[in-house]
PDB file of N, CA and C in Angstrom:
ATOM      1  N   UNK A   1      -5.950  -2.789 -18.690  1.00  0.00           N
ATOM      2  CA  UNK A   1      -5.260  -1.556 -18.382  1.00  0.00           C
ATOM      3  C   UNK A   1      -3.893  -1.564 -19.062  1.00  0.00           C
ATOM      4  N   UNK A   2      -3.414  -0.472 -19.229  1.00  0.00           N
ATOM      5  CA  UNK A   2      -2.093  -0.189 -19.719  1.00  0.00           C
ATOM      6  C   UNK A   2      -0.982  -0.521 -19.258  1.00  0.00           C
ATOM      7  N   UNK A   3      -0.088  -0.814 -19.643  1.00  0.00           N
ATOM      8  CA  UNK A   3       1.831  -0.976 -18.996  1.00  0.00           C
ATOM      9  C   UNK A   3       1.789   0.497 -17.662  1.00  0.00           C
ATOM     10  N   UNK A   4       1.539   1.282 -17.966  1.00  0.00           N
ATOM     11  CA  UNK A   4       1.453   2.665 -18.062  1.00  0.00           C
ATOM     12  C   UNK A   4       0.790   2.800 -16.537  1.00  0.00           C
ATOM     13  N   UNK A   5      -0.724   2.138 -16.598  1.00  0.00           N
ATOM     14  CA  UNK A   5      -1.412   2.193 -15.390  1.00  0.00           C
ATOM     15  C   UNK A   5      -0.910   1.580 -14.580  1.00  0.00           C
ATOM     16  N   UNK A   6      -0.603   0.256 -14.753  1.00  0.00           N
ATOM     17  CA  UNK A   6       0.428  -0.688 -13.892  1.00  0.00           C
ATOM     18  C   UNK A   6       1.140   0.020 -12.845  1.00  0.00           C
ATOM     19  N   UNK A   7       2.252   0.871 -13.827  1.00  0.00           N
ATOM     20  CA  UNK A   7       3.511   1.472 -13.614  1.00  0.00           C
ATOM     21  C   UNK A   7       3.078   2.273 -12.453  1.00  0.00           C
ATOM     22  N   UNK A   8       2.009   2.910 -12.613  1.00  0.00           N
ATOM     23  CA  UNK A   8       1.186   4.159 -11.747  1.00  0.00           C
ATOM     24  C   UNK A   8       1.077   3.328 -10.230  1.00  0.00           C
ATOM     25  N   UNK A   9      -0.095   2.117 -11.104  1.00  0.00           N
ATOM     26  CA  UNK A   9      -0.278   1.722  -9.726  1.00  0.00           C
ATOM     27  C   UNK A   9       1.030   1.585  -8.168  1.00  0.00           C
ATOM     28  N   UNK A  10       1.721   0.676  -9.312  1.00  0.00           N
ATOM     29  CA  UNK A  10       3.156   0.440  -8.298  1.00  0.00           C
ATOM     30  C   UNK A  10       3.655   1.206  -7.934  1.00  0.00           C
ATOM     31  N   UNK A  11       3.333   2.364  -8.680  1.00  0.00           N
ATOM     32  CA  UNK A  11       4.277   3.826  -7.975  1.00  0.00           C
ATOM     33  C   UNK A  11       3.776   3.927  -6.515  1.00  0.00           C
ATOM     34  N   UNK A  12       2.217   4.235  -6.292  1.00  0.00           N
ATOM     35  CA  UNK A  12       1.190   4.435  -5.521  1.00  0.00           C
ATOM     36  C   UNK A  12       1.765   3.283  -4.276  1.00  0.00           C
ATOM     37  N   UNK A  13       2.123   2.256  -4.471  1.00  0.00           N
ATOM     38  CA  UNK A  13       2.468   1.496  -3.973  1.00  0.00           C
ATOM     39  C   UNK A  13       3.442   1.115  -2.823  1.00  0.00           C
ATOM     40  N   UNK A  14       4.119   1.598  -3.576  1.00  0.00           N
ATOM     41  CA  UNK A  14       5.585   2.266  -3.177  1.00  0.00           C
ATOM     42  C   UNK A  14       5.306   3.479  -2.061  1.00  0.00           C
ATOM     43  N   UNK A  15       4.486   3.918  -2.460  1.00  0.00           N
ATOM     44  CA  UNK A  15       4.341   5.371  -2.051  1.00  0.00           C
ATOM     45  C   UNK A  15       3.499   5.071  -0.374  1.00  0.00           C
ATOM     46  N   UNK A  16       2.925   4.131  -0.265  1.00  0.00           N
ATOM     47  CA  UNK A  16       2.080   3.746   0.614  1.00  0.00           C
ATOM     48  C   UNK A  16       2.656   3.013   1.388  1.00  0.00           C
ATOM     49  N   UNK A  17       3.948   2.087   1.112  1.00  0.00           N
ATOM     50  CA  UNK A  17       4.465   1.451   1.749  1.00  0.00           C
ATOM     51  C   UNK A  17       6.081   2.183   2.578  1.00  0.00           C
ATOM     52  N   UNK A  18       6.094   3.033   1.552  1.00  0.00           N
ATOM     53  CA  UNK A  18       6.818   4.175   2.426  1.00  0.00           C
ATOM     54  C   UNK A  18       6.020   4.437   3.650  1.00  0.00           C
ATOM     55  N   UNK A  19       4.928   5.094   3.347  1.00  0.00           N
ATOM     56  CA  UNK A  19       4.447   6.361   4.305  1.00  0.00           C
ATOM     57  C   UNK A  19       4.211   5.119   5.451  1.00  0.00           C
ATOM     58  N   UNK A  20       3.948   4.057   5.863  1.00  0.00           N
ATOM     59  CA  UNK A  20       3.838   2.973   6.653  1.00  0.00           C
ATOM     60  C   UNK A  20       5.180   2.987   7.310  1.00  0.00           C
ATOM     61  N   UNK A  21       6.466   2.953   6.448  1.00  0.00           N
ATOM     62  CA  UNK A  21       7.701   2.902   7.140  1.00  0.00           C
ATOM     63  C   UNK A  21       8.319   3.939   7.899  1.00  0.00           C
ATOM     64  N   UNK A  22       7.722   4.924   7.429  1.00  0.00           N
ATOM     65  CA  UNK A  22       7.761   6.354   7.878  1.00  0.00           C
ATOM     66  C   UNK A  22       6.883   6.544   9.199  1.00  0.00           C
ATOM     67  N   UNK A  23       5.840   6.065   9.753  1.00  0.00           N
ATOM     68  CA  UNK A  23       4.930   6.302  10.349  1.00  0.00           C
ATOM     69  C   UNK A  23       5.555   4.967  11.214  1.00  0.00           C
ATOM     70  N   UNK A  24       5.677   4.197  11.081  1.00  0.00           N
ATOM     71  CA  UNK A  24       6.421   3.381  12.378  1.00  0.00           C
ATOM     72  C   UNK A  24       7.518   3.863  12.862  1.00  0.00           C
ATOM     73  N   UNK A  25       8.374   4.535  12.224  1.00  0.00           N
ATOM     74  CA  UNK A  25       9.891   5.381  12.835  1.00  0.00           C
ATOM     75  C   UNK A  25       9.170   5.814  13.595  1.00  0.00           C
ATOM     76  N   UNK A  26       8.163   6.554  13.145  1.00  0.00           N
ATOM     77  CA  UNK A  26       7.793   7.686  13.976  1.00  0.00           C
ATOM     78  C   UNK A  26       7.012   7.173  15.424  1.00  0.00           C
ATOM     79  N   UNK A  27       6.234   6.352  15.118  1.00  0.00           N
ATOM     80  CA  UNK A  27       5.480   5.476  16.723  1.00  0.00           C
ATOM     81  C   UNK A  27       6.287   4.824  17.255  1.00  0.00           C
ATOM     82  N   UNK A  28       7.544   4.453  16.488  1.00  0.00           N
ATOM     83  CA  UNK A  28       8.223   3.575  17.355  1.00  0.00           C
ATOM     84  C   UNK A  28       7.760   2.186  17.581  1.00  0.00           C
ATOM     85  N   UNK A  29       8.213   0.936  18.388  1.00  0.00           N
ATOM     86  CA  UNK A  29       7.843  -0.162  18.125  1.00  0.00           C
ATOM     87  C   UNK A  29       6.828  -0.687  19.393  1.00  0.00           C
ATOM     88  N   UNK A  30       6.280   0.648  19.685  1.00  0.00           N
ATOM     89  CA  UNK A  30       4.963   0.567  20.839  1.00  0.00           C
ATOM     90  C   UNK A  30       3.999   0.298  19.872  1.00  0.00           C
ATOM     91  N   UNK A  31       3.578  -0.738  19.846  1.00  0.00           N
ATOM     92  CA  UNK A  31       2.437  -1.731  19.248  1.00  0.00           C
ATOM     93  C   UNK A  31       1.088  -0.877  19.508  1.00  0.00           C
ATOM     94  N   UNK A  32       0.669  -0.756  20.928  1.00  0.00           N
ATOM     95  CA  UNK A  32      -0.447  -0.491  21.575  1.00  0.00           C
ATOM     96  C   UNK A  32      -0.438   1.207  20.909  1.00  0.00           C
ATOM     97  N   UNK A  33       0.145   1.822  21.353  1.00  0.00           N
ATOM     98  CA  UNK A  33       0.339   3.286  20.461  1.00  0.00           C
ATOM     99  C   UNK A  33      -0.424   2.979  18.619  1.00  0.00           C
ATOM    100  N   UNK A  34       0.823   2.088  18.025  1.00  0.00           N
ATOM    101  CA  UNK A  34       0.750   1.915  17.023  1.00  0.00           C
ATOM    102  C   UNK A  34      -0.497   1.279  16.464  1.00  0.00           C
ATOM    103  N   UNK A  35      -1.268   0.564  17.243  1.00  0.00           N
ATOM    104  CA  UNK A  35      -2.377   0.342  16.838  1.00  0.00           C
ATOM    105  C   UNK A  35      -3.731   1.329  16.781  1.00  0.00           C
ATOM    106  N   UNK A  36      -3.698   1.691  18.168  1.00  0.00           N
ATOM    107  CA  UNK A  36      -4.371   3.055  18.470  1.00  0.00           C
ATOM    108  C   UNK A  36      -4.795   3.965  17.867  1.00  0.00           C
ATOM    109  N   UNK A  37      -3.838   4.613  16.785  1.00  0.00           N
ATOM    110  CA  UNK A  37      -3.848   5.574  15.905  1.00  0.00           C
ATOM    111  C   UNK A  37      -4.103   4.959  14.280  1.00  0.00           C
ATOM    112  N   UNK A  38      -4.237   3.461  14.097  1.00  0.00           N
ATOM    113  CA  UNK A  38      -4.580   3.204  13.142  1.00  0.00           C
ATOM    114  C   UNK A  38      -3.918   3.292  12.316  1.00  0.00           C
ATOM    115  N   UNK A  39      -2.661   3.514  12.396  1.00  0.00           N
ATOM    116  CA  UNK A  39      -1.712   3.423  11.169  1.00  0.00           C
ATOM    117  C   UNK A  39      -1.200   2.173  10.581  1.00  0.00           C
ATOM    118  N   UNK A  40      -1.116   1.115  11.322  1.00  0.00           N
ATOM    119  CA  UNK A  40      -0.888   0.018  10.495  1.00  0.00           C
ATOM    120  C   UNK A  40      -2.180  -1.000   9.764  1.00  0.00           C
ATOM    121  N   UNK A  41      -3.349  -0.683  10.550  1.00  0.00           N
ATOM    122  CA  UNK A  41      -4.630  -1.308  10.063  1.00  0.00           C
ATOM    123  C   UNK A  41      -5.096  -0.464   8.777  1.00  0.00           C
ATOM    124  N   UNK A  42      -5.089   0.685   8.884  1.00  0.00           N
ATOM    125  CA  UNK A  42      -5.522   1.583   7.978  1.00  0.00           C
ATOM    126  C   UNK A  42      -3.941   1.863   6.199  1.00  0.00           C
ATOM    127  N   UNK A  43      -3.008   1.579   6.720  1.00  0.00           N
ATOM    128  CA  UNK A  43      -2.183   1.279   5.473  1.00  0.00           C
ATOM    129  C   UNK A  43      -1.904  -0.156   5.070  1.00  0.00           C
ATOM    130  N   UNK A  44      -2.007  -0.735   5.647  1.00  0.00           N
ATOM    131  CA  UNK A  44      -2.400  -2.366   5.359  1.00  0.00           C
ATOM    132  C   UNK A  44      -3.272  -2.000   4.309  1.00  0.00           C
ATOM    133  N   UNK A  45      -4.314  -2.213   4.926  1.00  0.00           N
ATOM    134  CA  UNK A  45      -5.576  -2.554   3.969  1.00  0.00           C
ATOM    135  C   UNK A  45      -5.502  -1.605   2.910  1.00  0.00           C
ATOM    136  N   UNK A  46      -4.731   0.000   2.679  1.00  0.00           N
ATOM    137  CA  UNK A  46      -4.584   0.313   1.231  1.00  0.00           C
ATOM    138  C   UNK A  46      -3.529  -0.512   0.379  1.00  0.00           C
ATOM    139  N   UNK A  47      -2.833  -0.798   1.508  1.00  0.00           N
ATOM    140  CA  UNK A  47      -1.923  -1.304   0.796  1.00  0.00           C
ATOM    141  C   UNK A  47      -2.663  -2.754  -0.527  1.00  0.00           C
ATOM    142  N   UNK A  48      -2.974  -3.337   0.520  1.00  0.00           N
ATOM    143  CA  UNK A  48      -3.805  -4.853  -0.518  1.00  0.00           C
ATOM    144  C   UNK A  48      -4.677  -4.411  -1.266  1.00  0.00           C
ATOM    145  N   UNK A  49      -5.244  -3.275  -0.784  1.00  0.00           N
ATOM    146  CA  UNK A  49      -6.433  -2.651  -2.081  1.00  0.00           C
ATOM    147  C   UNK A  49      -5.705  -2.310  -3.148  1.00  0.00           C
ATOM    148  N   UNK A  50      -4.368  -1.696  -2.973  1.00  0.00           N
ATOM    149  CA  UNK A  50      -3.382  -1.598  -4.123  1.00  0.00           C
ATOM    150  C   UNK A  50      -3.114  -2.636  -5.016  1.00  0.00           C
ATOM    151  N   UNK A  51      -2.598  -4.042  -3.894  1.00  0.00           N
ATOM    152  CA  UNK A  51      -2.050  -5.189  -4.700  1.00  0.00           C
ATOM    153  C   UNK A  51      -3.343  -5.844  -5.681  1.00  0.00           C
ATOM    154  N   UNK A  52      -4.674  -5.677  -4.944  1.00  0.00           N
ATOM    155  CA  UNK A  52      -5.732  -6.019  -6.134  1.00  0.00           C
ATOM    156  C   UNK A  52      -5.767  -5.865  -7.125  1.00  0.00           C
ATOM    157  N   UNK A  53      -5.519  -4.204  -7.107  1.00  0.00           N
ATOM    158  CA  UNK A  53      -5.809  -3.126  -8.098  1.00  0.00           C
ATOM    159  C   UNK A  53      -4.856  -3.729  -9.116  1.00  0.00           C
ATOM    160  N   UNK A  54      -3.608  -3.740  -8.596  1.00  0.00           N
ATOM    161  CA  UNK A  54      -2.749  -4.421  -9.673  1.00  0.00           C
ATOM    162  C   UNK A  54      -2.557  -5.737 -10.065  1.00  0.00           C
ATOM    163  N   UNK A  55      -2.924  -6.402  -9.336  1.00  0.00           N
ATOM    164  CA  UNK A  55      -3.327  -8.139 -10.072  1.00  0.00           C
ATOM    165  C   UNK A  55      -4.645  -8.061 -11.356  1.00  0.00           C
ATOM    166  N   UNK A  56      -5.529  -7.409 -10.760  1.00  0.00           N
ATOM    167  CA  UNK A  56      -6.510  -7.032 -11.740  1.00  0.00           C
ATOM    168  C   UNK A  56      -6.534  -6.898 -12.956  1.00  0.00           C
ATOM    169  N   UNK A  57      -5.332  -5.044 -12.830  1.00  0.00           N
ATOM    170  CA  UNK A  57      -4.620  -5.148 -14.204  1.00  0.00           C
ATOM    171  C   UNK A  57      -3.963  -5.726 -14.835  1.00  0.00           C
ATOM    172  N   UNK A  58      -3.338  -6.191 -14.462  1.00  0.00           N
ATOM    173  CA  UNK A  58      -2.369  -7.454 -15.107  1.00  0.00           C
ATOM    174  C   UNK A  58      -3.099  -8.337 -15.454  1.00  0.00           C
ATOM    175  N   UNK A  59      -4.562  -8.721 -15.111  1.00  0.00           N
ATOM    176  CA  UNK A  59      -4.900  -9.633 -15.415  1.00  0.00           C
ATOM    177  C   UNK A  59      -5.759  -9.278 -16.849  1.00  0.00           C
ATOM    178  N   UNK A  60      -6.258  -8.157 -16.825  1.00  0.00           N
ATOM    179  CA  UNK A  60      -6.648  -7.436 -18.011  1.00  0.00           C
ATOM    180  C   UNK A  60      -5.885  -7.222 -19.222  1.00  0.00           C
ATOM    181  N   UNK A  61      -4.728  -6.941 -18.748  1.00  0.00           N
ATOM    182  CA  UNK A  61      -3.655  -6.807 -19.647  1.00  0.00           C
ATOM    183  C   UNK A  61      -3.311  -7.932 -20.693  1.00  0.00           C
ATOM    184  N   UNK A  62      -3.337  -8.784 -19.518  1.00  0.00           N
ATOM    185  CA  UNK A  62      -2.844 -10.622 -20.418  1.00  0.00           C
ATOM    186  C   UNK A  62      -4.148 -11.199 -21.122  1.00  0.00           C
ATOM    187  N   UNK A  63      -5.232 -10.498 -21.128  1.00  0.00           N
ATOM    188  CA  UNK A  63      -6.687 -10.911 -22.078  1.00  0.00           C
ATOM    189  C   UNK A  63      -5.942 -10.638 -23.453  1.00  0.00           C
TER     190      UNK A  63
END
């Protein structure tokens, strides 16, 4: 993949790890709430599907 896609990915990244920081302000630090609604299980796991995505490329890149 490209410098380019990389760049994308990490954007995406960023972008996901916001909306996580954003979404705990918002639940507050009630765990049981916060689990409930799936917001930290469900941006987690995009989140690492992200970091794959971009080890991947990078790893493509350095071929």
């Amino acid at each position: 993949m490209s410098a380019e896609t990389i760049a994308a990915l990490m954007r995406v990244r960023e972008a996901f790890v916001a909306a996580r920081l954003q979404a705990r302000d918002r639940v507050g630090d009630d765990n049981e709430r916060w689990y409930q609604h799936g917001f930290d299980v469900g941006l987690e796991w995009s989140i690492g599907e992200i970091d794959a995505a971009i080890a991947r490329a990078k790893g493509e890149a350095e071929r």
